[in-house]
Structure formats: C-alpha cells, structure tokens
PDB file of N, CA and C in Angstrom:
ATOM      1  N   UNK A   1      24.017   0.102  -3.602  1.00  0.00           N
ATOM      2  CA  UNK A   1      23.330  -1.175  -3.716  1.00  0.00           C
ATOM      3  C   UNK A   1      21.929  -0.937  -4.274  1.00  0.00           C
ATOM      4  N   UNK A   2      21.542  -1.878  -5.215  1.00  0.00           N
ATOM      5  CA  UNK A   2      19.956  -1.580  -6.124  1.00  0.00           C
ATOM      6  C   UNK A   2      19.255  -2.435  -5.174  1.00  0.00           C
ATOM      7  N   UNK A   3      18.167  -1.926  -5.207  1.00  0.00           N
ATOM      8  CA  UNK A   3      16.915  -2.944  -4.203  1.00  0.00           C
ATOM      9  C   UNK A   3      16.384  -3.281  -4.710  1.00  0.00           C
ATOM     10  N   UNK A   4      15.807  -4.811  -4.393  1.00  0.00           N
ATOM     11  CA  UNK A   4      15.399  -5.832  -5.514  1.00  0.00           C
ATOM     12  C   UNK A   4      13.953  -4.783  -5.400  1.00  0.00           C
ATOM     13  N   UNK A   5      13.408  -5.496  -6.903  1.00  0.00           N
ATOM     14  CA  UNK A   5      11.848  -5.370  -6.902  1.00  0.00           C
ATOM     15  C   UNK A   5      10.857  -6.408  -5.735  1.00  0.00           C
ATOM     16  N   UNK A   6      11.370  -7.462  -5.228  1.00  0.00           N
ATOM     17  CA  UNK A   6      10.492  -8.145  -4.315  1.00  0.00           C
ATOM     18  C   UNK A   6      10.781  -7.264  -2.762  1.00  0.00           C
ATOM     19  N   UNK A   7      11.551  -6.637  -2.541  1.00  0.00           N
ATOM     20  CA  UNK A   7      11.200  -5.847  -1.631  1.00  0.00           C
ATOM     21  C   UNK A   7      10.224  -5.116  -1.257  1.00  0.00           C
ATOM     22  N   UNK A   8       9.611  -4.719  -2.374  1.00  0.00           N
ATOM     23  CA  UNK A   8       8.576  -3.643  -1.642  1.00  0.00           C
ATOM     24  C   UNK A   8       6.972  -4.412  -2.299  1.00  0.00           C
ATOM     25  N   UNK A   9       6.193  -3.868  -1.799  1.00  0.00           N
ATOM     26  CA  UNK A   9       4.818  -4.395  -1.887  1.00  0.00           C
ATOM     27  C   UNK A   9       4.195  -3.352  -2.342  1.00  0.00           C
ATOM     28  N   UNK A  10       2.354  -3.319  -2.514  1.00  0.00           N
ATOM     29  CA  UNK A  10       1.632  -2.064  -2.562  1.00  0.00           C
ATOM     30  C   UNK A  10       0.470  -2.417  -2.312  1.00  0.00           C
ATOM     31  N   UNK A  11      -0.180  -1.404  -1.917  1.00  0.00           N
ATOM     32  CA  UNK A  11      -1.824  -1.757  -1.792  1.00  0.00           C
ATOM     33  C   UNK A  11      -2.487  -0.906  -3.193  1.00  0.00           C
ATOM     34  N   UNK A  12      -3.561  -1.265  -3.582  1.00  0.00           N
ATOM     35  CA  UNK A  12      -3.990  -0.922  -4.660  1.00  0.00           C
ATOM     36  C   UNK A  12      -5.768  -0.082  -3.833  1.00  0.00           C
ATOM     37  N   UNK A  13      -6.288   0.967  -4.472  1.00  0.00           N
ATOM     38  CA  UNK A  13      -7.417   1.235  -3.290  1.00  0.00           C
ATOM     39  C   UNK A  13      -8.094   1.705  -5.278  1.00  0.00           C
ATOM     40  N   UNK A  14      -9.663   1.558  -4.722  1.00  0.00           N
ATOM     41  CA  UNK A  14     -10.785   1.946  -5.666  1.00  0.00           C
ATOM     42  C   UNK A  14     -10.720   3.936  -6.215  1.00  0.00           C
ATOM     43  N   UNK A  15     -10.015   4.667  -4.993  1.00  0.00           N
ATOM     44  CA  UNK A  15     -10.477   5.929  -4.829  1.00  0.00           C
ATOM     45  C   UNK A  15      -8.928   6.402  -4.253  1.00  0.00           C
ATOM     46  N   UNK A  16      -8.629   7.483  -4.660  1.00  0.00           N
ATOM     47  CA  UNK A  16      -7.941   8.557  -4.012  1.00  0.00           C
ATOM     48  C   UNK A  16      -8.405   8.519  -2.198  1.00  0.00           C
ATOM     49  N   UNK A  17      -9.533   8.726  -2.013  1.00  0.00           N
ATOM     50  CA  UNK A  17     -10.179   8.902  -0.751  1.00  0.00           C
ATOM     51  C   UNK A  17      -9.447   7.995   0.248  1.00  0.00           C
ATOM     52  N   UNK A  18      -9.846   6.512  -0.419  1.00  0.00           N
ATOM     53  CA  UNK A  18      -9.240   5.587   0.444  1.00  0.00           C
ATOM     54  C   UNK A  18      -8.135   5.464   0.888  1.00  0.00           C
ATOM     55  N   UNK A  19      -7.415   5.576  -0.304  1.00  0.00           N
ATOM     56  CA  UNK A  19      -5.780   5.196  -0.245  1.00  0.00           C
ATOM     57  C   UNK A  19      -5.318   6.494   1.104  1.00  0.00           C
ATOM     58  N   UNK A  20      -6.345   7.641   0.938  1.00  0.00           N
ATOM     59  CA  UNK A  20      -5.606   8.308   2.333  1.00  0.00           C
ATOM     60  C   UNK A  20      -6.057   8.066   3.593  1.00  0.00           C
ATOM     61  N   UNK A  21      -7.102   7.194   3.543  1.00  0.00           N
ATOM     62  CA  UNK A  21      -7.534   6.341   4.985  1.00  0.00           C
ATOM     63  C   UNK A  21      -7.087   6.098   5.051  1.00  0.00           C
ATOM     64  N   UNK A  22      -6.132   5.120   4.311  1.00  0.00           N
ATOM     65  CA  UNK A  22      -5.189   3.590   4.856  1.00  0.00           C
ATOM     66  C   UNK A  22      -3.651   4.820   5.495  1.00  0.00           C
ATOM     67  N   UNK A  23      -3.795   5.060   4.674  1.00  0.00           N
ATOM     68  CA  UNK A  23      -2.351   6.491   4.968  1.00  0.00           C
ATOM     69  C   UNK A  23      -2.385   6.772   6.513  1.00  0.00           C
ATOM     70  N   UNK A  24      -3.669   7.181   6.746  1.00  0.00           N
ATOM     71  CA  UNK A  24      -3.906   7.371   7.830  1.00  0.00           C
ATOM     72  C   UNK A  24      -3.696   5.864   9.001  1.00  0.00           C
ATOM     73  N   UNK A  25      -4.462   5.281   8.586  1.00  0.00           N
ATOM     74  CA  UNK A  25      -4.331   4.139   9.603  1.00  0.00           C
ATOM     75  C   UNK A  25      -2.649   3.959   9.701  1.00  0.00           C
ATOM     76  N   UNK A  26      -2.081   3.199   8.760  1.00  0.00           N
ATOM     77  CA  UNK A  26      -0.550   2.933   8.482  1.00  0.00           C
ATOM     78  C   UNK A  26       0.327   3.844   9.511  1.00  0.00           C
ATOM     79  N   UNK A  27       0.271   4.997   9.472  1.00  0.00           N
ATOM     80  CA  UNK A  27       0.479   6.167  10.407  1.00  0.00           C
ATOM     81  C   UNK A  27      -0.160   5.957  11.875  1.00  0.00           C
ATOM     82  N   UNK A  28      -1.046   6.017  12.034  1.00  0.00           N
ATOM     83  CA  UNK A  28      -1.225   6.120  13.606  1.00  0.00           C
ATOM     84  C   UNK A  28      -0.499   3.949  14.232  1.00  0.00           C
ATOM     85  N   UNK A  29      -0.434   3.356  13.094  1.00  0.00           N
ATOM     86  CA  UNK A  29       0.405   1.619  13.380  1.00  0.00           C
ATOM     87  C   UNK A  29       1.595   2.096  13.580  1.00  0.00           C
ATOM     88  N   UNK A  30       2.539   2.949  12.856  1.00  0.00           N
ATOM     89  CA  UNK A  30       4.242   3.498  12.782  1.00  0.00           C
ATOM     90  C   UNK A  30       4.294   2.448  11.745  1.00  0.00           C
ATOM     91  N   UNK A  31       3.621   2.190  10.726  1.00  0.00           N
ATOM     92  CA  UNK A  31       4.388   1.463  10.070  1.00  0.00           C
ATOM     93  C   UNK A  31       4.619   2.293   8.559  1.00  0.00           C
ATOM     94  N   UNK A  32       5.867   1.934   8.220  1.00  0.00           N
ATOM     95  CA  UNK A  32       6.655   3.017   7.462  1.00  0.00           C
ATOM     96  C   UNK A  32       6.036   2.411   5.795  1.00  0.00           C
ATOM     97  N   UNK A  33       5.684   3.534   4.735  1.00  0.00           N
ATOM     98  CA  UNK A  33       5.243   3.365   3.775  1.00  0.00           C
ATOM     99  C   UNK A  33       5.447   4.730   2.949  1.00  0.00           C
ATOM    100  N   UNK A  34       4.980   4.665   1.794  1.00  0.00           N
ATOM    101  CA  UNK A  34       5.171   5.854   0.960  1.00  0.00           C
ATOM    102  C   UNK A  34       3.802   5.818   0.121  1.00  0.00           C
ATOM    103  N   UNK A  35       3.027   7.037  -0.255  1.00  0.00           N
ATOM    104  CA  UNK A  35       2.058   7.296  -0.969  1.00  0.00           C
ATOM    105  C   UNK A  35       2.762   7.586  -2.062  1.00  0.00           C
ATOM    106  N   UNK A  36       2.651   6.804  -3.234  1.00  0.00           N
ATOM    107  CA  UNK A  36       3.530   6.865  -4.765  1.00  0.00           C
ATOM    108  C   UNK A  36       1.833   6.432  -6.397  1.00  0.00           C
ATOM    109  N   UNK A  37       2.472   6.946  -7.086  1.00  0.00           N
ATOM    110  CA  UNK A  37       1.729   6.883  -8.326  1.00  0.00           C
ATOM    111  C   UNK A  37       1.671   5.240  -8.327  1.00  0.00           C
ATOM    112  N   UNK A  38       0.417   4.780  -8.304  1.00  0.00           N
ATOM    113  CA  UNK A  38       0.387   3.777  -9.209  1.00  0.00           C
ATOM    114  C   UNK A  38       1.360   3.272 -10.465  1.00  0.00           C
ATOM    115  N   UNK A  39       2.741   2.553 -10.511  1.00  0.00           N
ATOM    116  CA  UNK A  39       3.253   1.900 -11.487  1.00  0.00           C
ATOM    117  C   UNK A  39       2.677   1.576 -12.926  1.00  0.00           C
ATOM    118  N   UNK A  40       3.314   1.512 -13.819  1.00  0.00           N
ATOM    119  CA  UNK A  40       2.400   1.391 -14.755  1.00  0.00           C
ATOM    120  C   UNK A  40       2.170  -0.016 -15.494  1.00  0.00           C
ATOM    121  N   UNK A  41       2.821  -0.728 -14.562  1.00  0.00           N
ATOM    122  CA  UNK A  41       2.829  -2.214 -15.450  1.00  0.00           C
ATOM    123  C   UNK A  41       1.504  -2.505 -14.270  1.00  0.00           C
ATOM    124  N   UNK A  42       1.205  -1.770 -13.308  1.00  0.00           N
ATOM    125  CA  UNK A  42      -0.311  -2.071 -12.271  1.00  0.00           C
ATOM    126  C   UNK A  42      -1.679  -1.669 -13.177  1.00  0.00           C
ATOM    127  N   UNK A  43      -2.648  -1.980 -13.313  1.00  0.00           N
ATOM    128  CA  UNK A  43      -3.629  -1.385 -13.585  1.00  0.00           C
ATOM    129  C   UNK A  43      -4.484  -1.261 -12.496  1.00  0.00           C
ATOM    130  N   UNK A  44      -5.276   0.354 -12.295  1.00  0.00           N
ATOM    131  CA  UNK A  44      -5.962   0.079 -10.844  1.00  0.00           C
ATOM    132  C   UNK A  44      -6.897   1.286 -11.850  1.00  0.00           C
ATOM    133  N   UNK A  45      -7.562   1.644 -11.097  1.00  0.00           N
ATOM    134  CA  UNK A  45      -8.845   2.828 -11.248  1.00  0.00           C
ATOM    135  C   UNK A  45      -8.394   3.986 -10.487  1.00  0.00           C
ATOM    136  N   UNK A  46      -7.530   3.690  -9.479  1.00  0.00           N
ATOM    137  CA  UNK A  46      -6.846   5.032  -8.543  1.00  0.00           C
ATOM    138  C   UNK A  46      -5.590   5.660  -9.213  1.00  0.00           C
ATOM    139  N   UNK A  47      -5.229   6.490  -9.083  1.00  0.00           N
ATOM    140  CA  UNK A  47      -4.139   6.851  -9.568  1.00  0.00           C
ATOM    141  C   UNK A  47      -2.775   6.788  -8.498  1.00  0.00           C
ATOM    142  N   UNK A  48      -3.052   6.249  -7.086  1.00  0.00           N
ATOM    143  CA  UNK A  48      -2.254   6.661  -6.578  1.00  0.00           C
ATOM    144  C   UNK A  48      -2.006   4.584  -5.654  1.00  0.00           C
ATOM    145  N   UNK A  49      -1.511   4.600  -5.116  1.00  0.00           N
ATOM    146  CA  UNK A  49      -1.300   3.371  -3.840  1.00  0.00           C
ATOM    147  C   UNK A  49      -0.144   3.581  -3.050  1.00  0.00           C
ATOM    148  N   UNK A  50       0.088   2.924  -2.005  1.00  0.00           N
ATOM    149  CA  UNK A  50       0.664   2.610  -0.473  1.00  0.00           C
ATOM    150  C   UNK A  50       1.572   1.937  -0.780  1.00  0.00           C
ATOM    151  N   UNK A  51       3.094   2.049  -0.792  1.00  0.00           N
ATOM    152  CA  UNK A  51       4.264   1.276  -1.231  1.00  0.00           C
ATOM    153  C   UNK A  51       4.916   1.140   0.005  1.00  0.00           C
ATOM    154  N   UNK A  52       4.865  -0.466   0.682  1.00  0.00           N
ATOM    155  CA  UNK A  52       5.575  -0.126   2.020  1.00  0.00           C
ATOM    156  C   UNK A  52       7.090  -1.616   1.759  1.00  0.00           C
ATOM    157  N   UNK A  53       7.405  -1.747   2.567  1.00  0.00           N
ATOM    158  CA  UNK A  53       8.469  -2.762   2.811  1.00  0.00           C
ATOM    159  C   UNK A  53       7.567  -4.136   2.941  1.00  0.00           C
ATOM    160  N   UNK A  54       8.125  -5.431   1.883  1.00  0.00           N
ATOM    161  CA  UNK A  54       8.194  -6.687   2.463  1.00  0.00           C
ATOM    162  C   UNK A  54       7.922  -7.335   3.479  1.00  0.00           C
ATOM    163  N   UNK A  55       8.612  -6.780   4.547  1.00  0.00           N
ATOM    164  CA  UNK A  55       8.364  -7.285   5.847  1.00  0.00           C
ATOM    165  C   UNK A  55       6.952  -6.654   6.341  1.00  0.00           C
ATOM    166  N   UNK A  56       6.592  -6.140   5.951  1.00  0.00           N
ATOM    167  CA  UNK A  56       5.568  -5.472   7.097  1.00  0.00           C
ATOM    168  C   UNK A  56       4.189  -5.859   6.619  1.00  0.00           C
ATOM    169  N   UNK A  57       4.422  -6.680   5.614  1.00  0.00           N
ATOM    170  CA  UNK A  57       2.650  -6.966   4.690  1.00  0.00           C
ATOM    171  C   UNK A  57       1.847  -7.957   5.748  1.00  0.00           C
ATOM    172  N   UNK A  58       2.356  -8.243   6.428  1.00  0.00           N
ATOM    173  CA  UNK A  58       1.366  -9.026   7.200  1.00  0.00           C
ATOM    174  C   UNK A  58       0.677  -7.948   8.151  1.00  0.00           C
ATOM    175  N   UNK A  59       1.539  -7.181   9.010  1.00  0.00           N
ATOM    176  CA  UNK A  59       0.702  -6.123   9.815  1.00  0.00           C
ATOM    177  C   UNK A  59       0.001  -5.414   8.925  1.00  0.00           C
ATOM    178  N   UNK A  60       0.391  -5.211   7.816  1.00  0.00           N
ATOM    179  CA  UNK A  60      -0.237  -3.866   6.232  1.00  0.00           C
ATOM    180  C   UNK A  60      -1.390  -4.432   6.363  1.00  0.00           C
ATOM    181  N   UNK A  61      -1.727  -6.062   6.242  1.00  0.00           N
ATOM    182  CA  UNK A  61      -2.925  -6.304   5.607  1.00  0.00           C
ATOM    183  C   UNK A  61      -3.807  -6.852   7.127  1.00  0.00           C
ATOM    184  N   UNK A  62      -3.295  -6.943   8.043  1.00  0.00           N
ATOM    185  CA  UNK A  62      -4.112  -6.592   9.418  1.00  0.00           C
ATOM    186  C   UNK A  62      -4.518  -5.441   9.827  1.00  0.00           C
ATOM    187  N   UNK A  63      -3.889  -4.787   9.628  1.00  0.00           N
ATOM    188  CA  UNK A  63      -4.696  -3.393   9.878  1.00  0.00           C
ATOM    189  C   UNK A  63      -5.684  -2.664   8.839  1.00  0.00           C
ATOM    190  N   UNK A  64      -5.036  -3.003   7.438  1.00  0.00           N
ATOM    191  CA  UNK A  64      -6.382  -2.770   6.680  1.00  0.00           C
ATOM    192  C   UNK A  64      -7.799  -3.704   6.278  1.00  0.00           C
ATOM    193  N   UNK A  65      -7.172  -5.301   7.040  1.00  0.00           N
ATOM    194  CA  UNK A  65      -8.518  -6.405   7.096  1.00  0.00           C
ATOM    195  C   UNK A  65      -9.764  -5.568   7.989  1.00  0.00           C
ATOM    196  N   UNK A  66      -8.959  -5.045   9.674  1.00  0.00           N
ATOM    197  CA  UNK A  66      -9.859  -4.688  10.098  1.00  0.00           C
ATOM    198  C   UNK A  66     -10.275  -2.870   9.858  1.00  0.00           C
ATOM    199  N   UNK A  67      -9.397  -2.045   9.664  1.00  0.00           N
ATOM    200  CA  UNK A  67     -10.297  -0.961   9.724  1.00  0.00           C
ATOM    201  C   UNK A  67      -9.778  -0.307   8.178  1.00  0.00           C
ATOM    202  N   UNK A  68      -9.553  -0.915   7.188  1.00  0.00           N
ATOM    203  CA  UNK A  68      -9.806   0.069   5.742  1.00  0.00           C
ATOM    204  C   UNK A  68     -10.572  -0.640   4.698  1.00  0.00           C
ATOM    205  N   UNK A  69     -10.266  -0.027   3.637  1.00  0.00           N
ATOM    206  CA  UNK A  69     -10.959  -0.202   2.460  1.00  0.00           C
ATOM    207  C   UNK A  69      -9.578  -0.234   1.254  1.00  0.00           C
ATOM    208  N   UNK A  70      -9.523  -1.391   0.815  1.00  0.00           N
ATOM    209  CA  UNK A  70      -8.239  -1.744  -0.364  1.00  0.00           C
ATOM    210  C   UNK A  70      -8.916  -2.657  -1.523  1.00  0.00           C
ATOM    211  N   UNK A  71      -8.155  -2.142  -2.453  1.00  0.00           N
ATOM    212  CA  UNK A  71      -8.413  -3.435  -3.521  1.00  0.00           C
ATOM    213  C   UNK A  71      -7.922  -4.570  -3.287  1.00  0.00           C
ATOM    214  N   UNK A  72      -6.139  -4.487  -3.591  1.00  0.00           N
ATOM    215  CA  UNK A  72      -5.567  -5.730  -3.411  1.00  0.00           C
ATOM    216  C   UNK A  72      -4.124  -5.188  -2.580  1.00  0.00           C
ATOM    217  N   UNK A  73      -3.764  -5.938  -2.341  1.00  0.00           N
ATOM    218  CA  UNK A  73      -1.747  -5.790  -1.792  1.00  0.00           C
ATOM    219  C   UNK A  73      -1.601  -6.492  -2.304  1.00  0.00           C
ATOM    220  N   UNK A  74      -0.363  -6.201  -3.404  1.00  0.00           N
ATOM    221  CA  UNK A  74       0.670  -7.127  -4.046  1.00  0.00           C
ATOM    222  C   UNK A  74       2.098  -6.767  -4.141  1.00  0.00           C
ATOM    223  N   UNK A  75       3.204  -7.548  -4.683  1.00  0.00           N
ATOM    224  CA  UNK A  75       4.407  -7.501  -4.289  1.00  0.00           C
ATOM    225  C   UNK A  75       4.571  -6.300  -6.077  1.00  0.00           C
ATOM    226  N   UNK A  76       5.322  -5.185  -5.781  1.00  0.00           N
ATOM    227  CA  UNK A  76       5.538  -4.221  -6.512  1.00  0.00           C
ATOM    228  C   UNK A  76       6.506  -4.865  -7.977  1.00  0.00           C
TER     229      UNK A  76
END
C-alpha cells in the first residue's frame, strides 16, 4: 500500500542546531518522527527538518509553541 502525501507533515527550522532541539524535545514527548533532508519542492535555509505523522501535528506544534524554535510545520 503507497502512503498518501497528506499523511505526513514537517517542521521546517532556521539552523541544523534547532531542528536537533526539537529532535530532542519530540523524543523526551514519545512522539514518533524522522530527521530527513529537507524535500526539494520545500525551500528552507536548513538542510534538514522533522517529518512526523498527520495525527500528531497538534501535540508537534504544542510542544514546539512552548519549548522550541521552528520556522513553519506544514503538510509534506
């Protein structure tokens, strides 16, 4: 079975640095994600972002409202 593209989401971060804060945070939440290359139809300044599941963008973007640093989350 192919998985749609609206399944997964991403966070977009300014810095390498960040994107492994949020890594970090995401991790000590259990919430399941993957550190992947920036896509190329994305334009960001980082080379890298946070690819997690659909369902979970609401906790994704509560936990990085209060303790990270992101550009944007959008649907992948």
């Amino acid at each position: 079975m192919t998985e749609s593209v609206e399944t997964w989401w991403v966070v977009l971060f300014d810095s390498v640095h960040h994107a492994m804060q949020a890594e970090k945070l995401l991790i000590e939440e259990g919430i399941p994600h993957k550190l992947v290359p920036v896509p190329r139809h994305i334009s960001s300044d980082c080379g890298v972002c946070l690819r997690f599941a659909a369902a979970d963008r609401t906790r994704v973007a509560d936990v990085l409202d209060r303790r990270g640093t992101y550009r944007e989350i959008r649907p992948l």
